[in-house]
Protein backbone atom coordinates (compact mmCIF):
# COMPACT_ATOMS: atom_id res chain seq x y z
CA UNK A 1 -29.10 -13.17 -93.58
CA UNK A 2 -25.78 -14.15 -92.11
CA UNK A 3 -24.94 -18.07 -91.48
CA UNK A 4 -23.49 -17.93 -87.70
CA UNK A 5 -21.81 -21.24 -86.87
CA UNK A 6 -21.68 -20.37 -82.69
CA UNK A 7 -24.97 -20.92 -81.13
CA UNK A 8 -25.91 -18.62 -78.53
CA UNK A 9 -27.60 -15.09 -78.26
CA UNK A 10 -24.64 -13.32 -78.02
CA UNK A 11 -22.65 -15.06 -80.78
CA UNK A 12 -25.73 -14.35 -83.52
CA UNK A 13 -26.05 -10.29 -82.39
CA UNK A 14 -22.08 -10.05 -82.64
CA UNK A 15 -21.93 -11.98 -85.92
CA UNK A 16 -24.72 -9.43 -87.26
CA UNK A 17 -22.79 -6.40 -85.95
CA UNK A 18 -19.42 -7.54 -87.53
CA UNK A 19 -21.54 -8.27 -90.63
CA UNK A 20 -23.18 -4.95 -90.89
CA UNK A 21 -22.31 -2.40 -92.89
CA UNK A 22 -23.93 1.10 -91.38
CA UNK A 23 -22.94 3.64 -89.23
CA UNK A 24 -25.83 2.48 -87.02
CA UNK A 25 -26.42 -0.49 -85.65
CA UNK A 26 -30.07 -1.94 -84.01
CA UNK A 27 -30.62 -5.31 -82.63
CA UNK A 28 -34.31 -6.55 -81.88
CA UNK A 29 -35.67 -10.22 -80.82
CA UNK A 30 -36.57 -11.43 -84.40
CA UNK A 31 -39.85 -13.13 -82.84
CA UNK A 32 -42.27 -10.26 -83.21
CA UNK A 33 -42.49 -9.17 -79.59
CA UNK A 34 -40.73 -5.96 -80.54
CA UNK A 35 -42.57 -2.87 -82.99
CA UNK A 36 -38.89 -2.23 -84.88
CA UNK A 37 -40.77 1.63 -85.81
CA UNK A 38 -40.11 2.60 -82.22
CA UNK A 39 -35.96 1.56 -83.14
CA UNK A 40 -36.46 5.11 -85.37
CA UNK A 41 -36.19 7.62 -82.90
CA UNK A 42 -33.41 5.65 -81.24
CA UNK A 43 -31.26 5.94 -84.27
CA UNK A 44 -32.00 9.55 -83.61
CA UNK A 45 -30.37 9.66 -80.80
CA UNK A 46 -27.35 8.53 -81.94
CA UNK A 47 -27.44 11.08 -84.95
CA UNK A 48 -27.81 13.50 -81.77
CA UNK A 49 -24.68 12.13 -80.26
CA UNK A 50 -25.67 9.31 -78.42
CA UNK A 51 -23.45 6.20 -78.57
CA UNK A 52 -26.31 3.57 -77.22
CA UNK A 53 -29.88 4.18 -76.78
CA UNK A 54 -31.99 1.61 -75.02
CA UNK A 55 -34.82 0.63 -75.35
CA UNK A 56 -37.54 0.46 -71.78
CA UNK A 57 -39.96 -1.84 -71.58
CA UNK A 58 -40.71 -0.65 -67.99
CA UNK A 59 -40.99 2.95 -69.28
CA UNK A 60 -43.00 2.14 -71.65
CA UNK A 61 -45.73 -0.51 -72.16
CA UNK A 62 -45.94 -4.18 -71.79
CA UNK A 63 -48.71 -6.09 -73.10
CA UNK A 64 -50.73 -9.08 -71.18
CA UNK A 65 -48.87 -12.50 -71.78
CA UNK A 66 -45.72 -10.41 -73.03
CA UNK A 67 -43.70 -11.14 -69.73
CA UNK A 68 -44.10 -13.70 -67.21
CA UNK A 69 -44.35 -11.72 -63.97
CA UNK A 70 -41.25 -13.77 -62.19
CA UNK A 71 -39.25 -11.91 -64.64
CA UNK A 72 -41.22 -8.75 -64.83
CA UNK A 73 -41.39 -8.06 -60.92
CA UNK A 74 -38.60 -10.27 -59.69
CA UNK A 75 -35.65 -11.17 -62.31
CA UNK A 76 -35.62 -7.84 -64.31
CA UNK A 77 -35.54 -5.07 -61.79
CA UNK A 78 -33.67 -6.68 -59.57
CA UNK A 79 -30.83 -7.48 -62.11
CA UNK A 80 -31.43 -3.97 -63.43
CA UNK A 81 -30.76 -2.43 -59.77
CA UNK A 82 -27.40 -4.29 -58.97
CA UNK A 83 -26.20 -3.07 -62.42
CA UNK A 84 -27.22 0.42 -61.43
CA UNK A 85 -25.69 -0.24 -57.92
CA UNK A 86 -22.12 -1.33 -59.86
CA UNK A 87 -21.72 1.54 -62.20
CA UNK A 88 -22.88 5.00 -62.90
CA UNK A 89 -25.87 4.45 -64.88
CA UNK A 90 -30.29 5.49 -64.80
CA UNK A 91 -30.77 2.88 -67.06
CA UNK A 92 -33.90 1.47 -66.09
CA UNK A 93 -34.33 -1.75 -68.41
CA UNK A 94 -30.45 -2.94 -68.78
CA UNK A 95 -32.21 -6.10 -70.34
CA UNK A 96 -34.36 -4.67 -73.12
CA UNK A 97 -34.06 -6.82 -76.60
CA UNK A 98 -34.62 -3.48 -78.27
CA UNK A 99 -31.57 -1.33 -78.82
CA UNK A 100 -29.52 0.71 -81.34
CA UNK A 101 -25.29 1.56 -81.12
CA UNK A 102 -23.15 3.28 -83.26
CA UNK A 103 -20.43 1.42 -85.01
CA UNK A 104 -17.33 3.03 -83.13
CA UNK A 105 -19.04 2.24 -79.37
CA UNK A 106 -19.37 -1.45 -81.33
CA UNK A 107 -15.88 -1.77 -81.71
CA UNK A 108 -14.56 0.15 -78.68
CA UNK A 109 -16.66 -2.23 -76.24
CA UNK A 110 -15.03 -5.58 -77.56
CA UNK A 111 -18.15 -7.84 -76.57
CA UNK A 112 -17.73 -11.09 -76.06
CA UNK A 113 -20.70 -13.06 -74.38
CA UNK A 114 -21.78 -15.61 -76.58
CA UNK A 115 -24.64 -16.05 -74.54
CA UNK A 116 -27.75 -14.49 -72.81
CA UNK A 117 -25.53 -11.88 -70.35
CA UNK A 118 -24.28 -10.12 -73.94
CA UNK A 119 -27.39 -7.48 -72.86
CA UNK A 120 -25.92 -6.86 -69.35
CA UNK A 121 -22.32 -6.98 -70.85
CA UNK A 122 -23.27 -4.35 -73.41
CA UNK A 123 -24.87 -1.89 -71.02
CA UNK A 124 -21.75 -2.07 -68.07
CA UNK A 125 -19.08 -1.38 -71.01
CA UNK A 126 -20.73 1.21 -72.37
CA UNK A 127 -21.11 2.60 -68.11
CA UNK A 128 -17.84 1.56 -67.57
CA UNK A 129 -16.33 3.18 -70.48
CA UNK A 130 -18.61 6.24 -69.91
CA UNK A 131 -20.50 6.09 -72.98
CA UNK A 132 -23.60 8.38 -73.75
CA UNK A 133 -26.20 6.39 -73.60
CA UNK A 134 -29.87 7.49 -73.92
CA UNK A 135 -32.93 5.40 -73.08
CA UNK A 136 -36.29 5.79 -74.44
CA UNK A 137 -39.56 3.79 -73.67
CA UNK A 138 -40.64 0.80 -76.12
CA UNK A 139 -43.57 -1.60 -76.03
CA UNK A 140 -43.45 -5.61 -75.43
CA UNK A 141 -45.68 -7.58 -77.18
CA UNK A 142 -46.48 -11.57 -76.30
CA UNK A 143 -43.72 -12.79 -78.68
CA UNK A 144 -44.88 -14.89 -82.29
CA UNK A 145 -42.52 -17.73 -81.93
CA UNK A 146 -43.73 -21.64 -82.44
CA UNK A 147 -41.87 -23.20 -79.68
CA UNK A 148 -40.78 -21.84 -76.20
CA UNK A 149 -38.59 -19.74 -75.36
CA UNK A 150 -34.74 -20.70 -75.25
CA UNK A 151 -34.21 -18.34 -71.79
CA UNK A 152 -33.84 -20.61 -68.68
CA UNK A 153 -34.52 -17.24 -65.65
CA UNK A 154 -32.61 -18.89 -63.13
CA UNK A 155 -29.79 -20.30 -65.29
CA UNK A 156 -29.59 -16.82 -67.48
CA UNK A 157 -30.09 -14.48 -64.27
CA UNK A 158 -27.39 -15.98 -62.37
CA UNK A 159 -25.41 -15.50 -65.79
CA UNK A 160 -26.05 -12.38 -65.70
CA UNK A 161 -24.88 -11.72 -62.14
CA UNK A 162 -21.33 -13.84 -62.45
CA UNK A 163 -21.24 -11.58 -65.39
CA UNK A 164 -22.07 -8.29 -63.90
CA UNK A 165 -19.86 -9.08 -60.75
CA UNK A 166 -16.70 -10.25 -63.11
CA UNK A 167 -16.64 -6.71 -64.88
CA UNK A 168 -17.26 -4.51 -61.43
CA UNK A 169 -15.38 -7.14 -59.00
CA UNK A 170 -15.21 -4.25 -56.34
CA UNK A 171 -17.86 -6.02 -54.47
CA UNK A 172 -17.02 -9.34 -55.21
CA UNK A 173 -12.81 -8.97 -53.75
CA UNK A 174 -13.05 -5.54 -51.77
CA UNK A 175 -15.93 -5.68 -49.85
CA UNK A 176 -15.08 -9.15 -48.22
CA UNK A 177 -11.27 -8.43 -48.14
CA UNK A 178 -12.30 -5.18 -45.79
CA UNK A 179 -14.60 -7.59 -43.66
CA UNK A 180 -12.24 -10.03 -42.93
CA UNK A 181 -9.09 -7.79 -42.41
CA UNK A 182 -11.15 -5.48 -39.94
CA UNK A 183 -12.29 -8.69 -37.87
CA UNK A 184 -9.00 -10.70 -37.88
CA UNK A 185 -7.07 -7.53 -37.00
CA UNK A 186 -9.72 -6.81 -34.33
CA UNK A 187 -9.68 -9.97 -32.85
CA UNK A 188 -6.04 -10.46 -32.42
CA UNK A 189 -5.55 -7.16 -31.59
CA UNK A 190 -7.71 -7.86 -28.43
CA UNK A 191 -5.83 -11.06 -27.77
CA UNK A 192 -2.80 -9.94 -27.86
CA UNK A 193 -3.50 -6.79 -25.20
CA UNK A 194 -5.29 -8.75 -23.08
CA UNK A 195 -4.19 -12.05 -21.11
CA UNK A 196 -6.22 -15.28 -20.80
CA UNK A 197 -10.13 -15.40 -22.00
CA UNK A 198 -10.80 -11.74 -23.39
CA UNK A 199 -14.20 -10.49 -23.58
CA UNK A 200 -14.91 -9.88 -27.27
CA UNK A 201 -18.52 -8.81 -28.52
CA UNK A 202 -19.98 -10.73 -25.79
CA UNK A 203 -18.17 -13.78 -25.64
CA UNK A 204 -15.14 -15.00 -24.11
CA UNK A 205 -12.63 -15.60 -26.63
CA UNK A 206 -8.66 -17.88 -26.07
CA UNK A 207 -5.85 -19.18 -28.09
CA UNK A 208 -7.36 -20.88 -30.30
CA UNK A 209 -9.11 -17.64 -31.90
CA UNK A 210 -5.98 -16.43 -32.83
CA UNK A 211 -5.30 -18.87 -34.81
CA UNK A 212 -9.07 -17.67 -36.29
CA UNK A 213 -7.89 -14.07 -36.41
CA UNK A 214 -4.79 -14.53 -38.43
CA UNK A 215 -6.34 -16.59 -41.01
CA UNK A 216 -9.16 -13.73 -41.59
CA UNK A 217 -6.35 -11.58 -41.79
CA UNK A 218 -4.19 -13.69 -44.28
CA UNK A 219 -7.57 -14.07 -46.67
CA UNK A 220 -8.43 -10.51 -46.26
CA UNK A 221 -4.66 -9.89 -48.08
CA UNK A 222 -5.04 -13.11 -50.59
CA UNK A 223 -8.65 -11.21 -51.92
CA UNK A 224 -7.88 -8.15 -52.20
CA UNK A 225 -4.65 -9.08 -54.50
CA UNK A 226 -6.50 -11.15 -56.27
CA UNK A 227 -8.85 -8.15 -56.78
CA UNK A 228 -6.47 -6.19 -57.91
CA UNK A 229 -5.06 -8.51 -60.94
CA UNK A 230 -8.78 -8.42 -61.75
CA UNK A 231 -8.97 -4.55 -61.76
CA UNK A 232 -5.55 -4.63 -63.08
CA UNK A 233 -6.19 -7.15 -66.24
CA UNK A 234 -9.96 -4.63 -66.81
CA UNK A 235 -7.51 -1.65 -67.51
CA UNK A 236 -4.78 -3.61 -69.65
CA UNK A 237 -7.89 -4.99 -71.88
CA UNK A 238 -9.55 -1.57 -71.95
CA UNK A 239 -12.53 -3.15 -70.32
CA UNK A 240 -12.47 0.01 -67.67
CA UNK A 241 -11.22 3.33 -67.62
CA UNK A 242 -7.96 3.41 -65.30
CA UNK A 243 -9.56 6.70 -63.35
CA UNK A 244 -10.32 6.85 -59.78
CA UNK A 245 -8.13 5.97 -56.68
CA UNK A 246 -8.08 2.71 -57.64
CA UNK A 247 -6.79 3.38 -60.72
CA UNK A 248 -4.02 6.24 -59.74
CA UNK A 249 -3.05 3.90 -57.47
CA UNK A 250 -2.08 0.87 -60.19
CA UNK A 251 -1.16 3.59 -62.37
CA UNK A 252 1.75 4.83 -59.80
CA UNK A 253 2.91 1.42 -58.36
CA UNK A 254 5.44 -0.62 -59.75
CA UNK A 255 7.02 -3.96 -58.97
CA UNK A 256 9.98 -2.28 -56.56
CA UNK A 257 7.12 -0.82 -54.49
CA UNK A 258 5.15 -4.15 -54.20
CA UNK A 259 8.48 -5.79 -52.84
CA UNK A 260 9.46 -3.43 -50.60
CA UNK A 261 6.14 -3.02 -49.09
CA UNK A 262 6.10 -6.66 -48.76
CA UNK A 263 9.59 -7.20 -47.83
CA UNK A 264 8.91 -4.66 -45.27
CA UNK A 265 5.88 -6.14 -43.88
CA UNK A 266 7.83 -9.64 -44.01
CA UNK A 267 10.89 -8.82 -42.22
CA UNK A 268 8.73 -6.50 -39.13
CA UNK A 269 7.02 -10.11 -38.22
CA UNK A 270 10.43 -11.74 -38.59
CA UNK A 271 11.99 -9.07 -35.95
CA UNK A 272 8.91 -9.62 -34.07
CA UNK A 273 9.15 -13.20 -33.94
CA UNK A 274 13.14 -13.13 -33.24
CA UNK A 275 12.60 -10.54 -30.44
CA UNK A 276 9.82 -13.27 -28.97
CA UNK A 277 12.20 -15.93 -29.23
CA UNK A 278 15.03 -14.10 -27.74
CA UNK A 279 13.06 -13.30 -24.41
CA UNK A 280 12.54 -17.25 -24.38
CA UNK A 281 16.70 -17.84 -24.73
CA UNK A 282 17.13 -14.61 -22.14
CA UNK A 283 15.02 -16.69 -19.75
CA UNK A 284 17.25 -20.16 -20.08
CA UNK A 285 14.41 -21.05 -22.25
CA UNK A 286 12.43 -21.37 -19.80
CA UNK A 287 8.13 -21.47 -20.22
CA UNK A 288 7.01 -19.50 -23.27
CA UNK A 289 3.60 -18.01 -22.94
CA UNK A 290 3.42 -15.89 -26.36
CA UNK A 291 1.77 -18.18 -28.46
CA UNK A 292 -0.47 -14.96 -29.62
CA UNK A 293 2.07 -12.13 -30.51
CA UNK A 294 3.82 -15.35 -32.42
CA UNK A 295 1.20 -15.91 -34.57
CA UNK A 296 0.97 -12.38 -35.34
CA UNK A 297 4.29 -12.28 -35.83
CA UNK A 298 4.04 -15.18 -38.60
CA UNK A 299 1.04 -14.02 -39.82
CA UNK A 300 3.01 -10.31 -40.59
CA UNK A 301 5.46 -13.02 -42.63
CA UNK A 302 3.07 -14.57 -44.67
CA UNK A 303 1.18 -11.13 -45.48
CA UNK A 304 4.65 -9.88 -46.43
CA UNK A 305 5.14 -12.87 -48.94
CA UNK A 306 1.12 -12.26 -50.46
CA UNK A 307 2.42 -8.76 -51.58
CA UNK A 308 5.61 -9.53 -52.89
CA UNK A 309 4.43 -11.85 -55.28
CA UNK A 310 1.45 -10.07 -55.59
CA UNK A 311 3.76 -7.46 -57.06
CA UNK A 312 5.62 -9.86 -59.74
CA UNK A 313 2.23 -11.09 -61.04
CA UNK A 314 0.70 -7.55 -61.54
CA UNK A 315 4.20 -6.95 -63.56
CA UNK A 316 3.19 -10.31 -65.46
CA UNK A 317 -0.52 -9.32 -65.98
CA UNK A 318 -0.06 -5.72 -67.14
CA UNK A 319 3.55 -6.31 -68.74
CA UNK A 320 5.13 -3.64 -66.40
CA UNK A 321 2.52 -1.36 -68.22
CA UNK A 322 -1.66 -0.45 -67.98
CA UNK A 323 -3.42 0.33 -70.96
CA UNK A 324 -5.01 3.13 -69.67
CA UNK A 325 -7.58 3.91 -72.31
CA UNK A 326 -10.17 1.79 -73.98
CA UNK A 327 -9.00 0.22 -77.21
């Protein structure tokens, strides 16, 4: 027995872990639902060179009254398929209590969730980290315990989702960035080319949307920096593997390509806007009617600032240097 002062499901598993002593590691709900035999052949996958091997209760057999079917049919497949959707993985029960890891995968994951989304956490490092992990099927038994259960499924699913999203934030920054740049750029692209109301995916669009358009735009730029600190902080930690195109790319930029991109980017609206404003003094500054190119002009300026600074906080986050290999 080990005395764990941190509450939480998460804090007790990584308390036993540091206190264990084996090679092997196995983790089980303590509450009887589990058969701990069917943990044997899991450690033999790891003697087989595995570094996890879950357990599936899916795969394998779950008892009347084991599972309440919200969580069965609902909460665990579906939480099961986004992880599947966010890294290369067939595991089919990322939320089995049954388990077994080797010491080294242990320490090379650095888990931290104190709480309930330490299971999802455990299965995306290993993923992310490409990790061998094997899966075999286990049975669920209605669990022994003398009061209810401590999981909340909404509170602990949407856990698990924050959780899921934080370690694979591709979705969560890239996928809106894209959306929004595509439409702002669209938008004011069609603005500026045309003159008055333009006809824009069936509706008559003015001014006033470009004001619209180069918000979307300036967003689109604000969350996809942002996304990659995040992406950029996951490779300094060891969290990911710095491999891909995402990762060649933060592995070959440094802080005098961020500023001239953005000083670049900066000073083409500030020509822009100059040339606008010295057709207005060529014509005795007389009526003005380029409200539209002069937003994009200014919106060009503050995308130009984004990535500059953008540039001296990667430098901050990743010290001038990524960690390109889990610790």
């Amino acid at each position: 027995m080990v005395d764990i002062p941190e509450r939480g499901y998460g804090a007790a598993l990584i308390g036993g872990f540091q206190a264990a002593r084996g090679k092997y590691l196995v983790m089980g709900d303590s509450d009887c639902s589990y058969d701990f035999v069917e943990s044997v052949p899991m450690v033999a996958e790891l003697v087989n060179g595995a570094d996890l091997c879950m357990g599936s209760r899916f795969k394998g057999e779950i008892r009347d009254g084991a599972m309440p079917w919200k969580n069965r049919y609902i909460g665990n497949p579906a939480l099961s398929a986004i992880l599947r959707s966010l890294v290369k993985t067939n595991v089919n029960d990322a939320h089995c209590g049954l388990r077994a890891l080797t010491r080294d995968a242990f320490t090379r994951m650095q888990l931290t969730s104190t709480g309930m989304e330490f299971a999802s956490e455990m299965v995306l490092k290993a993923a992310i980290m490409k990790l061998d992990i094997a899966e075999l099927p286990v049975t669920l038994s209605p669990d022994k315990r003398g009061h209810a259960p401590h999981l909340n499924p909404w509170r602990d699913g949407f856990r698990h989702l924050f959780f899921m999203l934080m370690l694979c934030p591709a979705p969560l920054f890239f996928a809106p960035a894209a959306a929004l740049f595509l439409a702002g750029l669209s938008v004011l692209t069609a603005l500026i080319l045309g003159g008055g109301m333009v006809e824009f995916a069936g509706f008559s669009i003015g001014d006033h949307w470009a004001v619209a358009a180069s918000a979307f735009l300036i967003l689109s730029v604000q969350i996809a920096c942002l996304g990659l600190i995040a992406f950029a902080q996951a490779f300094r930690d060891g969290i990911r593997l710095a491999d891909g195109l995402l990762g060649a790319f933060l592995k070959n930029s440094a802080l005098h390509h961020w500023l001239l991109s953005g000083t670049g980017v900066a000073l083409l609206g500030l020509v822009w806007a100059a040339t606008i404003a010295g057709g207005w003094i060529s014509s005795d500054f007389g009526s003005l009617d380029a409200i539209r190119p002069l937003i994009a002009a200014f919106t060009a300026v503050v995308m130009g600032v984004q990535i500059v600074f953008t540039g001296f906080l990667l430098s901050i986050v990743t010290g001038n240097r990524l960690n390109h290999s889990p610790v």
